[in-house]
Protein backbone atom coordinates (compact mmCIF):
# COMPACT_ATOMS: atom_id res chain seq x y z
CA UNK A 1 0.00 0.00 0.00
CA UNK A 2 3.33 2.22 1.00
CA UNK A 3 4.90 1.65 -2.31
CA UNK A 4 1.52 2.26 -4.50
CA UNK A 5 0.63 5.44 -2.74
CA UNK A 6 4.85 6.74 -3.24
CA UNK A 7 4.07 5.81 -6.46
CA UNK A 8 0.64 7.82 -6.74
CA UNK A 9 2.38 11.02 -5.64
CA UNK A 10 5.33 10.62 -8.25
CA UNK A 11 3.43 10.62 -10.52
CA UNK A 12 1.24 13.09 -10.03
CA UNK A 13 4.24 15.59 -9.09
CA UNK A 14 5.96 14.70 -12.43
CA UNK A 15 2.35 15.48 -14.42
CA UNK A 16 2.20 19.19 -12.50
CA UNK A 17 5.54 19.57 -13.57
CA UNK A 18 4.77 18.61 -17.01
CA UNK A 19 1.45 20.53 -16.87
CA UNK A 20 3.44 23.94 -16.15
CA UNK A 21 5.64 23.23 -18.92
CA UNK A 22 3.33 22.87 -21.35
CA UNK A 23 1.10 25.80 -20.30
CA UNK A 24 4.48 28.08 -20.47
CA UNK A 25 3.74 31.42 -22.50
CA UNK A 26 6.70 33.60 -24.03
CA UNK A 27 6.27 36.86 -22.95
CA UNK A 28 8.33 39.93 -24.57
CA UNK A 29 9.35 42.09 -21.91
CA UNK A 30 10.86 44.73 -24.47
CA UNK A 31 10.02 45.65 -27.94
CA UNK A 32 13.10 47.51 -29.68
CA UNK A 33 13.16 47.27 -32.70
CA UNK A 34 16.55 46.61 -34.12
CA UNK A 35 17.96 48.97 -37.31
CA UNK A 36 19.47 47.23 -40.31
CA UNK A 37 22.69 46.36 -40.40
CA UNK A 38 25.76 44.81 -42.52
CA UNK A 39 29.30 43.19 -40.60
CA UNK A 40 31.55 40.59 -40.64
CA UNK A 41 31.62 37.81 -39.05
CA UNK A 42 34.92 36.06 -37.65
CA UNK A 43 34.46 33.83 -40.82
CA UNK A 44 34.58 36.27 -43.29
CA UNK A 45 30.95 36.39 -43.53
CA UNK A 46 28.91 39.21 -44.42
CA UNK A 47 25.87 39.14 -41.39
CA UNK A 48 22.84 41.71 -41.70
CA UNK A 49 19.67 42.29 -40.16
CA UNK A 50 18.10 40.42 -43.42
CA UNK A 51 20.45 36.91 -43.05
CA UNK A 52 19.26 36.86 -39.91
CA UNK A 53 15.43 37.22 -40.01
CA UNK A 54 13.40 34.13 -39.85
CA UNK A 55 15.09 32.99 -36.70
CA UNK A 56 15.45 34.13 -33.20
CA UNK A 57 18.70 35.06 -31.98
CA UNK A 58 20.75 35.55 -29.09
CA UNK A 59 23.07 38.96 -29.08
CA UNK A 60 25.63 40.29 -26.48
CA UNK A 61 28.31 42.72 -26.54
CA UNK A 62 32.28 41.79 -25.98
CA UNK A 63 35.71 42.65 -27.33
CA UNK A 64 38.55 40.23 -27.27
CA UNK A 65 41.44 42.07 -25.45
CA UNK A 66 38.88 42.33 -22.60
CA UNK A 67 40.56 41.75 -19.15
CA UNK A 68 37.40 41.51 -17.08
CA UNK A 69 33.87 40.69 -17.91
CA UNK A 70 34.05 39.23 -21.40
CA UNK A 71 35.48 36.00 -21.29
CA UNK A 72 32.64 34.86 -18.63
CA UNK A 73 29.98 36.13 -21.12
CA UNK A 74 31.10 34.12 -23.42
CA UNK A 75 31.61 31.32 -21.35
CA UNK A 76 27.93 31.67 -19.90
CA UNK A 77 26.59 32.01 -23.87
CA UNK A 78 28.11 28.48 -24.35
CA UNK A 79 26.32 27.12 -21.51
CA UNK A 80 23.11 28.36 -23.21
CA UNK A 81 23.68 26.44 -26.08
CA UNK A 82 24.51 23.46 -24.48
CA UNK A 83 20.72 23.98 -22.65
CA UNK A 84 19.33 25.02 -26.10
CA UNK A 85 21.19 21.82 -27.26
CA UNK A 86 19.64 19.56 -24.95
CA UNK A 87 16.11 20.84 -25.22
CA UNK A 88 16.88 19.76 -29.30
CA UNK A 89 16.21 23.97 -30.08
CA UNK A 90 17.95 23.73 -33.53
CA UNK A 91 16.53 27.34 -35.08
CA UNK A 92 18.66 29.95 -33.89
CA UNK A 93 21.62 32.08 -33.95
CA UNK A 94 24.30 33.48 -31.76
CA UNK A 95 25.50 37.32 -32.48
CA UNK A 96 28.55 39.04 -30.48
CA UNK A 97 29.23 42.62 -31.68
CA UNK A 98 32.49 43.46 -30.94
CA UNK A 99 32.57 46.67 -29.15
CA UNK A 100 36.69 47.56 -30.37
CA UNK A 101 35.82 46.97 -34.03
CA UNK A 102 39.52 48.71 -34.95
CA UNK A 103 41.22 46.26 -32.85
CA UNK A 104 39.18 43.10 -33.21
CA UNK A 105 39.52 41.88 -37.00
CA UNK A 106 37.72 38.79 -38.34
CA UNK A 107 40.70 36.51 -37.58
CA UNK A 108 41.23 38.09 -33.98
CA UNK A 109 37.43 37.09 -33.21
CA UNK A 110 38.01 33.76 -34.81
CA UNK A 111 41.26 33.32 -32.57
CA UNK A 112 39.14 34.18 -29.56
CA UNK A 113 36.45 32.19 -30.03
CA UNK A 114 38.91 29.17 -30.55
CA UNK A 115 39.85 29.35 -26.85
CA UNK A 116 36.59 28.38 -25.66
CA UNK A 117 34.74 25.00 -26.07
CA UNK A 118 31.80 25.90 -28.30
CA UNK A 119 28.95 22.93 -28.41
CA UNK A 120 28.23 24.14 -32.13
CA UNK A 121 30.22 26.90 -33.24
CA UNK A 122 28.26 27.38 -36.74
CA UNK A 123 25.71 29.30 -35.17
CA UNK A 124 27.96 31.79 -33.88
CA UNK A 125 28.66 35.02 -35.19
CA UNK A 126 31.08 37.41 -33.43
CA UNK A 127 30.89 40.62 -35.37
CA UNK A 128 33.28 43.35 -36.72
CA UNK A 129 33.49 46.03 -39.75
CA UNK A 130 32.12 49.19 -38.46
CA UNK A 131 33.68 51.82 -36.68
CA UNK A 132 33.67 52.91 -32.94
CA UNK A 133 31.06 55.53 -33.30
CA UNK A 134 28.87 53.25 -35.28
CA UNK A 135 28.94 50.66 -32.33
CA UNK A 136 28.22 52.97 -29.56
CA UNK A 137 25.49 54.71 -31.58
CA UNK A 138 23.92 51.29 -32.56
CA UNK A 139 24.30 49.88 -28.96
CA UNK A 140 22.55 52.92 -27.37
CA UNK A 141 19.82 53.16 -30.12
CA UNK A 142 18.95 49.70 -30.13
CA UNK A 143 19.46 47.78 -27.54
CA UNK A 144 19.70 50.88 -24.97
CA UNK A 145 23.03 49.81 -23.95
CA UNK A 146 25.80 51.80 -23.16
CA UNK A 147 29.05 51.28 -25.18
CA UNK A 148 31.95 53.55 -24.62
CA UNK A 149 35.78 53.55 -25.71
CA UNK A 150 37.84 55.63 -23.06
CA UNK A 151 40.35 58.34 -24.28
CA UNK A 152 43.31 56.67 -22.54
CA UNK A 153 43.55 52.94 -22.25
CA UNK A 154 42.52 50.00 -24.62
CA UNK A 155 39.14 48.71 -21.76
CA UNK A 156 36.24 49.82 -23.21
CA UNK A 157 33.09 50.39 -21.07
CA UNK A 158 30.15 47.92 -22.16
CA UNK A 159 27.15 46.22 -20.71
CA UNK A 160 26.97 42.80 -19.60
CA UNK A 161 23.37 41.75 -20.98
CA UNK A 162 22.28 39.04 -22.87
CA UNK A 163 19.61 40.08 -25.42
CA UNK A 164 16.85 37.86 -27.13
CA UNK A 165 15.60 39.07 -30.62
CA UNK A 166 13.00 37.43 -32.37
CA UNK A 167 12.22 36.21 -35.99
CA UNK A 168 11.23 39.60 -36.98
CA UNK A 169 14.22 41.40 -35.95
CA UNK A 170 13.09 42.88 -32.32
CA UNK A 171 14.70 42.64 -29.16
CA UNK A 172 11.89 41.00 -27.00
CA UNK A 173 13.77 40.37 -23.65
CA UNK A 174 17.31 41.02 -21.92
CA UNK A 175 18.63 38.64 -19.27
CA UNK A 176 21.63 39.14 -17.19
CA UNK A 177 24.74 37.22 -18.93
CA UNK A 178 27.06 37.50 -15.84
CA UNK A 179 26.40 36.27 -12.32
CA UNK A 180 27.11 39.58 -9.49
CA UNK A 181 26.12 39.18 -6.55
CA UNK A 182 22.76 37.32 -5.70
CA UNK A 183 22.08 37.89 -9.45
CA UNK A 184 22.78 34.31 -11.67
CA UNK A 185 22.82 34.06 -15.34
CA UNK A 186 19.47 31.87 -16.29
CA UNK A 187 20.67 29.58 -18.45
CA UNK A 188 17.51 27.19 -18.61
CA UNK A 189 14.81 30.41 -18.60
CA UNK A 190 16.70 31.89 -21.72
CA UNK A 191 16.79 28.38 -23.17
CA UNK A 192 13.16 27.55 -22.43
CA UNK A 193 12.34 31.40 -23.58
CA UNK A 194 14.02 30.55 -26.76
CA UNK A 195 12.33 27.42 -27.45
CA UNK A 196 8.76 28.17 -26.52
CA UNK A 197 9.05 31.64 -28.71
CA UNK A 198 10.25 28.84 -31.75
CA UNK A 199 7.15 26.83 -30.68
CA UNK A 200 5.06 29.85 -30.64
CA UNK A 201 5.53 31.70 -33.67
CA UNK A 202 7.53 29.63 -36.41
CA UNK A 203 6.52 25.42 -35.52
CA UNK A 204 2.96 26.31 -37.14
């Protein structure tokens, strides 16, 4: 009777937990609409606004002789993907705009990248070919982020947020994308985010 009433409540706990899964909704928490543009990727690929439309996609914003906060960004995007990876979320891309454009060329980004172990690297994109203002202009304007290249000194002042944009090209939500204090980076709610916003809008 023990065992058949343990077994009553496991089952029932696993069905709630089920239950809440499946009733998950996306909600957008911001609506800015990103601006076209045109880079290149540390491939030697031109990326735009347009290439990337039709799929969600993860953005953040680094440079690669960063001393402090960019290496655990990165670090914390790959353990994303490896939560996107194991929820089988397949439609997606990853975009880093590099915030020291005259410093970090395509092969410095690609070099970079290299030192970190990257579940699937092909939908990556870290992003150069535009110039300082262009950066700090598009970071303010469209994902209200502050990006800022000191007179003296090679550190440049950046946020630390991850930022979902959807199929259409709009940034829908921001996360934190390094753990301060009591604050963590949610790997599984940007992962779950990602794949019920696939669900929602392009699995019809």
């Amino acid at each position: 009777m023990k065992r058949k009433l343990i077994g009553l409540v496991t089952i029932l706990v696993v069905a709630t937990i089920l239950g809440a899964c499946s009733n998950y909704k996306f909600e957008a928490t911001t609506e800015y609409e990103i601006e076209d543009f045109e880079t290149i990727s540390h491939r030697g690929e031109t990326v735009t606004l347009e290439s990337l439309k039709g799929k969600p996609w993860l953005a953040m914003f680094i440079f690669t002789s960063c001393t402090t906060v960019c290496q655990p960004m990165t670090f914390n995007m790959s353990e994303i993907q490896k939560e996107l990876i194991e929820r089988d979320v397949e439609d997606y891309n990853i975009v880093a705009f590099s915030v020291d454009p005259a410093i970090d060329t395509p092969e410095k980004l690609s070099e970079y990248l290299s030192f970190f172990e990257i579940p699937d690297e092909t939908k990556w994109n870290l992003v150069t070919g535009y110039d300082q203002s262009y950066i700090e202009q598009f970071a303010l304007n469209n994902f209200k982020a502050l990006v800022k290249k000191p007179q003296e000194g090679d550190q440049v002042m950046h946020g630390t947020s991850f930022y979902l944009v959807d199929e259409k090209g709009i940034a829908v939500k921001n996360y934190s994308g390094l753990s301060q204090d009591t604050q963590e980076v949610p790997y599984e709610t940007i992962a779950i985010d990602m794949k019920t916003l696939i669900k929602e809008r392009l699995d019809k």
